[in-house]
C-alpha atoms as a PDB file:
ATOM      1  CA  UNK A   1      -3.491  38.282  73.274  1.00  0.00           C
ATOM      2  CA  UNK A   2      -5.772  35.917  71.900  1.00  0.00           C
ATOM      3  CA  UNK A   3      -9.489  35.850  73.356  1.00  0.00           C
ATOM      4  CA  UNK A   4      -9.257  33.030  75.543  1.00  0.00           C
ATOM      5  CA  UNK A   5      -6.063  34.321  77.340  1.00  0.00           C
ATOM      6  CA  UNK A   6      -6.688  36.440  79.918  1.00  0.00           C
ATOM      7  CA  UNK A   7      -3.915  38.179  82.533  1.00  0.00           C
ATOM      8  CA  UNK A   8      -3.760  38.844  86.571  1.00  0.00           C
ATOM      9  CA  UNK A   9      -2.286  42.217  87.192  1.00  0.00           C
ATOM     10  CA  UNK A  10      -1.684  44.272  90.569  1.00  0.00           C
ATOM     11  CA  UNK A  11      -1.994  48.167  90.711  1.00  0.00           C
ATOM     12  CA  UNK A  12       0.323  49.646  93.835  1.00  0.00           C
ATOM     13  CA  UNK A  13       2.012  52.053  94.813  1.00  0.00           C
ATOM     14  CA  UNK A  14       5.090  52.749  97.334  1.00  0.00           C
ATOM     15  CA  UNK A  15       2.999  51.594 100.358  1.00  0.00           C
ATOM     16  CA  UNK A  16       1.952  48.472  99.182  1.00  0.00           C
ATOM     17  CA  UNK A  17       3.507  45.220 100.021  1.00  0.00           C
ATOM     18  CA  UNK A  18       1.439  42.454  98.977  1.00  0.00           C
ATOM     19  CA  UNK A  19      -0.799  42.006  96.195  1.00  0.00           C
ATOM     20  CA  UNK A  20      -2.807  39.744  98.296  1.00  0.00           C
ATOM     21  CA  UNK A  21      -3.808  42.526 101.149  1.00  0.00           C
ATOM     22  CA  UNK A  22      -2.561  45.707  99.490  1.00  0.00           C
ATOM     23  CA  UNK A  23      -3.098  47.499  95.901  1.00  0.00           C
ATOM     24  CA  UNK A  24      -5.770  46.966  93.151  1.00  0.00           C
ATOM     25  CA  UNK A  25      -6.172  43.147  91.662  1.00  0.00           C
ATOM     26  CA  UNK A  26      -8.065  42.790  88.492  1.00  0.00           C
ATOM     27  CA  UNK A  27      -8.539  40.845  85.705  1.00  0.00           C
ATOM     28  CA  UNK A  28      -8.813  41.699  81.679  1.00  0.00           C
ATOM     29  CA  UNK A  29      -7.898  39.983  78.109  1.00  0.00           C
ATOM     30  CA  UNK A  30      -6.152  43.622  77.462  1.00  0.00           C
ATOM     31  CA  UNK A  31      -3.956  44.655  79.383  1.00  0.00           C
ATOM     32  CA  UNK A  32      -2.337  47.845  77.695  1.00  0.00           C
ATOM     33  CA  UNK A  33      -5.923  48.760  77.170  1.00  0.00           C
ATOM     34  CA  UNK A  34      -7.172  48.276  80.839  1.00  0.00           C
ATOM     35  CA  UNK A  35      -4.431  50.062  82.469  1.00  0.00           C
ATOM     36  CA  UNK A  36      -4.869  53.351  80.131  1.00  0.00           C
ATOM     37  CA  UNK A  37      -8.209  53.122  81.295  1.00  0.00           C
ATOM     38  CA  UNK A  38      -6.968  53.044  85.513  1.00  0.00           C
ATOM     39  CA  UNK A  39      -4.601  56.075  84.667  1.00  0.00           C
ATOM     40  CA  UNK A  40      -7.386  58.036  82.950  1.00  0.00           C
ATOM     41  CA  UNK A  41     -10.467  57.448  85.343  1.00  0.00           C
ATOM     42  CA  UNK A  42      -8.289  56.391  88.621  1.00  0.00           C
ATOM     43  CA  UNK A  43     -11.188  56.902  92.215  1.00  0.00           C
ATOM     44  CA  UNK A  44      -7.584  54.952  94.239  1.00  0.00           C
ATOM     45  CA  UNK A  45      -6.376  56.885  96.610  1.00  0.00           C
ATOM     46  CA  UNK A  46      -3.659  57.943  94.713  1.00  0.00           C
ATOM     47  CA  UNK A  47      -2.957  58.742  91.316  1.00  0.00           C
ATOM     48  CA  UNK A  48       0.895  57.860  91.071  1.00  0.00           C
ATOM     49  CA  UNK A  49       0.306  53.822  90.884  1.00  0.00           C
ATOM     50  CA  UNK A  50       2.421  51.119  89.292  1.00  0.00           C
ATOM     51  CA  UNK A  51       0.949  48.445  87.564  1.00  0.00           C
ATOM     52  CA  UNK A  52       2.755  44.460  86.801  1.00  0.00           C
ATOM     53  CA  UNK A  53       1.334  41.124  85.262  1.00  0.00           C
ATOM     54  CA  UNK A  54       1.184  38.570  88.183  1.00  0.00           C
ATOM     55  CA  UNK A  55      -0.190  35.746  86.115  1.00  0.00           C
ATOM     56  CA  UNK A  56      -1.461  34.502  82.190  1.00  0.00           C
ATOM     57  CA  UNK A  57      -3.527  32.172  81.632  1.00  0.00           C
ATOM     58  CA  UNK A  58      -6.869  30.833  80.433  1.00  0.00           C
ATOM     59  CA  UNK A  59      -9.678  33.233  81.564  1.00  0.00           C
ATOM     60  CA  UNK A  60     -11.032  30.580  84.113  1.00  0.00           C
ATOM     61  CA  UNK A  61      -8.171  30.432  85.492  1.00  0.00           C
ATOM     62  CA  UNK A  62      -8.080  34.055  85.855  1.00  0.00           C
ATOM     63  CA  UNK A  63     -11.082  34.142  87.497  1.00  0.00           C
ATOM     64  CA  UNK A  64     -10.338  31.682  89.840  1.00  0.00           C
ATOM     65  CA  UNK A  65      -6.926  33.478  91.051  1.00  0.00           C
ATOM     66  CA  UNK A  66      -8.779  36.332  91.192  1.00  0.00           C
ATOM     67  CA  UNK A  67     -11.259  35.401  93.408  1.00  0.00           C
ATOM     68  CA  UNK A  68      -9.027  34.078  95.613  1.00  0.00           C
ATOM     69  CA  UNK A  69      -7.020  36.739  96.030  1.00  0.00           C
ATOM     70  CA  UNK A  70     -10.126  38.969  96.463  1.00  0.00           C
ATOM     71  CA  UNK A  71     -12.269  36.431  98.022  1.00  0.00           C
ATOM     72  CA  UNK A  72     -14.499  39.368  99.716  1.00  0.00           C
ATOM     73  CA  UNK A  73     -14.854  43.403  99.088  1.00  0.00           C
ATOM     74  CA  UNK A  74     -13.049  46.163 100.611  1.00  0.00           C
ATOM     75  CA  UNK A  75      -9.634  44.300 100.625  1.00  0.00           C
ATOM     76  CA  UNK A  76      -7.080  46.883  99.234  1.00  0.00           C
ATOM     77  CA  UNK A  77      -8.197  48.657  96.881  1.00  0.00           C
ATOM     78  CA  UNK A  78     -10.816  46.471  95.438  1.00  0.00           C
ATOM     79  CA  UNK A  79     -14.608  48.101  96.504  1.00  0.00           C
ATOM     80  CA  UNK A  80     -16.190  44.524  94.981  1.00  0.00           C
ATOM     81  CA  UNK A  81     -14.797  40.695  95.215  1.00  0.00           C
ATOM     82  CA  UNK A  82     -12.945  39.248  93.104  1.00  0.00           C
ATOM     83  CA  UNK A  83     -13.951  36.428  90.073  1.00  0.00           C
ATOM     84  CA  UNK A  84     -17.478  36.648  88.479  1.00  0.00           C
ATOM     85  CA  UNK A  85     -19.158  37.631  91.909  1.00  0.00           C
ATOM     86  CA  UNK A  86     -17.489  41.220  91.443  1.00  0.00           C
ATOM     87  CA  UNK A  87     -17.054  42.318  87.846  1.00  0.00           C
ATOM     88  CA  UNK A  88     -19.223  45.208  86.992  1.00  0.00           C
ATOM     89  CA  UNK A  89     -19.604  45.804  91.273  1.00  0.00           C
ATOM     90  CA  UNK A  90     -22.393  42.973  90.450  1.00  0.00           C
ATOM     91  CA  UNK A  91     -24.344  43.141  93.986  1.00  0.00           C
ATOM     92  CA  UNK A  92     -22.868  47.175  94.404  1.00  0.00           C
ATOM     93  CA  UNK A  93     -25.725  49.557  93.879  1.00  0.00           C
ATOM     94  CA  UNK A  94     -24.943  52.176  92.217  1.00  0.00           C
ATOM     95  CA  UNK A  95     -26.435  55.780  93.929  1.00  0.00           C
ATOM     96  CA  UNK A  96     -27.803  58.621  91.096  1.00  0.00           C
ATOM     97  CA  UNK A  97     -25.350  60.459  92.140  1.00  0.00           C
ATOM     98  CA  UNK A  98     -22.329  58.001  91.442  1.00  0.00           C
ATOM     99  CA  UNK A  99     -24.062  57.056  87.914  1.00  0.00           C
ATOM    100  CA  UNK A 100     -24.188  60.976  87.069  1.00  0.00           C
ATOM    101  CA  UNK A 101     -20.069  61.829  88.418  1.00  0.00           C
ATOM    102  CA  UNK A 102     -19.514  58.822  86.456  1.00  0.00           C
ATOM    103  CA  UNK A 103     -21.623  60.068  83.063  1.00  0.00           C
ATOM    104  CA  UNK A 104     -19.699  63.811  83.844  1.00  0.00           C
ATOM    105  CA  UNK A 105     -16.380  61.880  83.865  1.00  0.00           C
ATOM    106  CA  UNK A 106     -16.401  60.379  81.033  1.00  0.00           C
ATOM    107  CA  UNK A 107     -17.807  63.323  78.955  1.00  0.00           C
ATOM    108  CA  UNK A 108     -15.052  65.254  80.352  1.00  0.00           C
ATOM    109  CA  UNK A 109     -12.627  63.032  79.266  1.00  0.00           C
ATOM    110  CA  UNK A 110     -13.484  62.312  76.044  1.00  0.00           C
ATOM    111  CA  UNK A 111     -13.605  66.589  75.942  1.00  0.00           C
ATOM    112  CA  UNK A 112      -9.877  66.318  75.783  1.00  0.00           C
ATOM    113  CA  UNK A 113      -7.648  66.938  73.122  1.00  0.00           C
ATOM    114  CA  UNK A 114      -7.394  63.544  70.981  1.00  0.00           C
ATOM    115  CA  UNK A 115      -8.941  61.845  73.931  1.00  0.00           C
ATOM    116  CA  UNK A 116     -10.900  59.884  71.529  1.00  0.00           C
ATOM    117  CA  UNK A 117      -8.192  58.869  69.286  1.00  0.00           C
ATOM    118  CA  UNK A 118      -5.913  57.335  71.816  1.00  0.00           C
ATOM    119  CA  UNK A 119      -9.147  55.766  73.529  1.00  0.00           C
ATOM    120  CA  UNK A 120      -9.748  54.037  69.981  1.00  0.00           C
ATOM    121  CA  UNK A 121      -6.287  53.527  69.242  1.00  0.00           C
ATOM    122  CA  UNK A 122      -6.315  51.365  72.898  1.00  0.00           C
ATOM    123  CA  UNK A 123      -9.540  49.558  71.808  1.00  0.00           C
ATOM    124  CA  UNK A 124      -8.039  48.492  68.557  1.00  0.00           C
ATOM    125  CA  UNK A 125      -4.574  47.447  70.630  1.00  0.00           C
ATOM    126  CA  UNK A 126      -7.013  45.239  72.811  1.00  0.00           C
ATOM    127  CA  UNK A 127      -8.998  43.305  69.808  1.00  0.00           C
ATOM    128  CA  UNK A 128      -5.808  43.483  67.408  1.00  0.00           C
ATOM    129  CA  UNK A 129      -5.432  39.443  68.014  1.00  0.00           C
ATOM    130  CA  UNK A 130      -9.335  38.400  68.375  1.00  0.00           C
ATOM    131  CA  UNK A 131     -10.753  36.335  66.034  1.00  0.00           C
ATOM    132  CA  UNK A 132     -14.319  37.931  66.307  1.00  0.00           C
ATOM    133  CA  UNK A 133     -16.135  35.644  63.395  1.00  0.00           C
ATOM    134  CA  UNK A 134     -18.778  33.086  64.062  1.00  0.00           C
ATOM    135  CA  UNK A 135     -19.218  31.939  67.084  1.00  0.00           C
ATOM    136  CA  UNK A 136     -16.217  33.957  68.528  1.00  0.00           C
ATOM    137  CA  UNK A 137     -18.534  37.419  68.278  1.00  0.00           C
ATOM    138  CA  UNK A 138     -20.111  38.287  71.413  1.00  0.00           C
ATOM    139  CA  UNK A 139     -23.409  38.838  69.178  1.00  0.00           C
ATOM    140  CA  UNK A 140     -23.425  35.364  68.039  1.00  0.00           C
ATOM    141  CA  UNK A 141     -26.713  32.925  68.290  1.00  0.00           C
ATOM    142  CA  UNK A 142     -28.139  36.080  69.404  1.00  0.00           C
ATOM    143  CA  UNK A 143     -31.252  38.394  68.153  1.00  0.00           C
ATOM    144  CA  UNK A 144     -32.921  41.779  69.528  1.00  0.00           C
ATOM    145  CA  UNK A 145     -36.205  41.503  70.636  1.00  0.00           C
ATOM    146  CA  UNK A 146     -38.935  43.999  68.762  1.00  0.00           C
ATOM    147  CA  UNK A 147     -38.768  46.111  72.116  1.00  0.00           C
ATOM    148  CA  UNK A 148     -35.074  46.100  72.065  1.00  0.00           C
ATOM    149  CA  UNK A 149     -35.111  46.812  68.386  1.00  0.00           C
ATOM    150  CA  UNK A 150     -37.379  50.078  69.130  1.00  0.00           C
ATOM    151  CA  UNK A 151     -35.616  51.686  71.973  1.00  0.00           C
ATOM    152  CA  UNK A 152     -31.914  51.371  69.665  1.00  0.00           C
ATOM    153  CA  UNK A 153     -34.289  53.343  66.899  1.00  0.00           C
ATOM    154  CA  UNK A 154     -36.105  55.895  69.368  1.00  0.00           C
ATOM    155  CA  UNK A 155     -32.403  56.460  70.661  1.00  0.00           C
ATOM    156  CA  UNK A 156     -31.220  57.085  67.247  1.00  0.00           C
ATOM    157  CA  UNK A 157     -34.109  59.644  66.911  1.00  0.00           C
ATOM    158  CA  UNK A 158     -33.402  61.347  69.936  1.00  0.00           C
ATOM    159  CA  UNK A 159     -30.285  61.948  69.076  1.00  0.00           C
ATOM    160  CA  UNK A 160     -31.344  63.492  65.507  1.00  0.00           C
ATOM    161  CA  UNK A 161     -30.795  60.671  63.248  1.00  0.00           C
ATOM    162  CA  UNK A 162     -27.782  59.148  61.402  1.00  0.00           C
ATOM    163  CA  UNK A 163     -28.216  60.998  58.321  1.00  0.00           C
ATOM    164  CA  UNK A 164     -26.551  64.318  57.038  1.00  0.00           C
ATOM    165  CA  UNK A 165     -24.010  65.923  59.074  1.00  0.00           C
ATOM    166  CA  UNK A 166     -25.126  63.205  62.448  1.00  0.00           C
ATOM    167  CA  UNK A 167     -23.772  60.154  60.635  1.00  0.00           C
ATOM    168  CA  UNK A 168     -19.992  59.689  61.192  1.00  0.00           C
ATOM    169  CA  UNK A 169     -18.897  58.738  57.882  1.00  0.00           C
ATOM    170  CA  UNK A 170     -20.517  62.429  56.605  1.00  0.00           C
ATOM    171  CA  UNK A 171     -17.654  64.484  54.844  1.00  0.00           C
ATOM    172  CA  UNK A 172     -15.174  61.591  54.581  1.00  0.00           C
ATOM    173  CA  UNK A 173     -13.884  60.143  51.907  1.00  0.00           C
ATOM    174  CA  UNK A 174     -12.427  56.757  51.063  1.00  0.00           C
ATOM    175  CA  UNK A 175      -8.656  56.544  49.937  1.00  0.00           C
ATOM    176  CA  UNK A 176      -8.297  54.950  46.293  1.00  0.00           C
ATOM    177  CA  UNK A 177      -6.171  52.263  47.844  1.00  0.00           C
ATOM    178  CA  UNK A 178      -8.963  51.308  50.480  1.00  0.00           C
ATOM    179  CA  UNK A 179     -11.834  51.196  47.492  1.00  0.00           C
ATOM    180  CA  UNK A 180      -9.692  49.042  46.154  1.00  0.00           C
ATOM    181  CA  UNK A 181      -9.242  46.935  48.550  1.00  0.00           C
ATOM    182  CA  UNK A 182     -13.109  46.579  49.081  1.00  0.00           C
ATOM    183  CA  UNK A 183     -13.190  46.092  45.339  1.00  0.00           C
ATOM    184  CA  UNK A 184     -10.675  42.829  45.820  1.00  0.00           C
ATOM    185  CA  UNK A 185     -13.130  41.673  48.643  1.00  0.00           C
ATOM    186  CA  UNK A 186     -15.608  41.318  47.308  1.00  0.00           C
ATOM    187  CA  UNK A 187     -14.255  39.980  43.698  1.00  0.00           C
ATOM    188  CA  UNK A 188     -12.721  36.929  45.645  1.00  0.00           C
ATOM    189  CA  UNK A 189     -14.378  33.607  44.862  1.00  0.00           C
ATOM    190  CA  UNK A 190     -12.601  31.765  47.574  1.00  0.00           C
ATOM    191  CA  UNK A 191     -12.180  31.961  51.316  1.00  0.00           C
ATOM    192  CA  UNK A 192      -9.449  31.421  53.272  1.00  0.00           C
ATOM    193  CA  UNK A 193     -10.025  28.329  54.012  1.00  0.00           C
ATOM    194  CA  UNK A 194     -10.928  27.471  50.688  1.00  0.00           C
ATOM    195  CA  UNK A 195     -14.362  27.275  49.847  1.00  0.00           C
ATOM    196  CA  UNK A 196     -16.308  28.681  47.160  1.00  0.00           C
ATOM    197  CA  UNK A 197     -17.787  32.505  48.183  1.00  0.00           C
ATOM    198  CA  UNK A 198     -21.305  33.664  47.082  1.00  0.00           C
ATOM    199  CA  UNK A 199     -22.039  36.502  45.370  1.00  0.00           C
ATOM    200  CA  UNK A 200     -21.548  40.067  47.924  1.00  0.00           C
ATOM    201  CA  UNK A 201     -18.676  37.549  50.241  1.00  0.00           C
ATOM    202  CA  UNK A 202     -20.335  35.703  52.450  1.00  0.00           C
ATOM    203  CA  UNK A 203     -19.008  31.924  52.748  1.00  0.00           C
ATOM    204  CA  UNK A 204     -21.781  29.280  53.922  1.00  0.00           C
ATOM    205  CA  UNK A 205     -19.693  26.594  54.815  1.00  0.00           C
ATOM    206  CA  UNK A 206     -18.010  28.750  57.245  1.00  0.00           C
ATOM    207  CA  UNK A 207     -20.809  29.911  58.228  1.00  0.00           C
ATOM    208  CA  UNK A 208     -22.345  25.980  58.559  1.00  0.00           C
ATOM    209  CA  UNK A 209     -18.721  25.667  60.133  1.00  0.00           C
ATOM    210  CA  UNK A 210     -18.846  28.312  63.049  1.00  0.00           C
ATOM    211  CA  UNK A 211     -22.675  27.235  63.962  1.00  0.00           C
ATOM    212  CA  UNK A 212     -21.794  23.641  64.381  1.00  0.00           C
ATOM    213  CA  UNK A 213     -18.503  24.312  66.707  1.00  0.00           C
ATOM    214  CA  UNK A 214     -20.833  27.047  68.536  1.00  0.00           C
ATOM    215  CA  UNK A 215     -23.654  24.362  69.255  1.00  0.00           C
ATOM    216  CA  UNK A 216     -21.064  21.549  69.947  1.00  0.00           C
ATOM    217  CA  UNK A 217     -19.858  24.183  72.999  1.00  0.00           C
ATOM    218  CA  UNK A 218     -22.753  24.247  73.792  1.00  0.00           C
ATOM    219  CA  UNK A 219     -23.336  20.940  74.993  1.00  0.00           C
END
């Protein structure tokens, strides 16, 4: 699905009727990816739920359907309203005790057998179409402040470093075929658009490219 799409999907079960009073309404730009992630950490009152697409479109759109169909909390199953008022329960408080069942849950999950490699394998099913260069990356325009930059590195400490047996690269090895392909990479002179590469890959002029459409969004 590409980035700007977005979908409208309803989460029910046998006792629901409408997706306008009954059920779960949300919104996401990955679907297959969202509902794994309902099945897996489901608080609805019941755990045998189906889920459909009610509408595709642009993500404004999206937002205002789903608003509309959620104009207030505590309609179905929805705790927060619908559209940009209630993603992330923005203006629900979360208690210490809700952020730490939360924290246990998802350590226990990812405790599971291969619980991590079907919860990357939906991540990658969910950014498989997005174009996440230039001004499409969520990081774009963007800088860490000094403070910011420290707590990232004190983090890193506390958790023992990235070096030796903490990084997660440490004991793997790179396939011949995917050396080469880094090898290729890098060797190529041209983009894919056309213009001439610099030395270690980067291309300027998309780079000069992807700044200018960013800015001109901007405006």
């Amino acid at each position: 699905m590409p980035r700007s799409s977005a979908v409208i999907y309803w989460l029910y079960d046998e006792r629901c009727v409408c997706p306008w009073r009954h059920g779960y309404v949300g919104m996401t730009v990955s679907w297959p990816h969202r509902l794994f992630r309902h099945r897996s950490e489901s608080e609805f009152p019941t755990k045998h739920f189906q889920g459909q697409i009610l509408f595709q479109g642009t993500i404004k759109q999206c937002l205002k359907l789903e608003q509309q169909m959620r104009p207030s909390a505590g309609i179905g199953w929805n705790k927060a309203p619908g559209g940009l008022a209630g993603h992330a329960l923005k203006g629900i408080p979360k208690t210490p005790e809700q952020r730490e069942r939360m924290r246990a849950a998802a350590l226990a999950r990812y405790q599971r057998p291969g619980e991590k490699e079907r919860t990357s394998k939906a991540v990658l099913i969910g950014i498989k179409d997005r174009d996440q260069s230039g001004h499409n990356n969520p990081m774009f325009g963007k800088s860490m402040s000094e403070e910011t930059k420290q707590k990232v590195r004190d983090k890193i400490a506390e958790r023992g470093g990235i070096t030796g047996k903490n990084n997660p690269n440490f004991g793997k090895r790179w396939s011949e075929a995917a050396k080469q392909a880094m090898r290729e990479k890098l060797q190529t002179t041209v983009c894919k658009r056309g213009h001439q590469k610099e030395p270690g890959g980067k291309c300027r002029a998309c780079m000069r490219l992807a700044e200018q459409a960013y800015r001109e969004r901007k405006r």
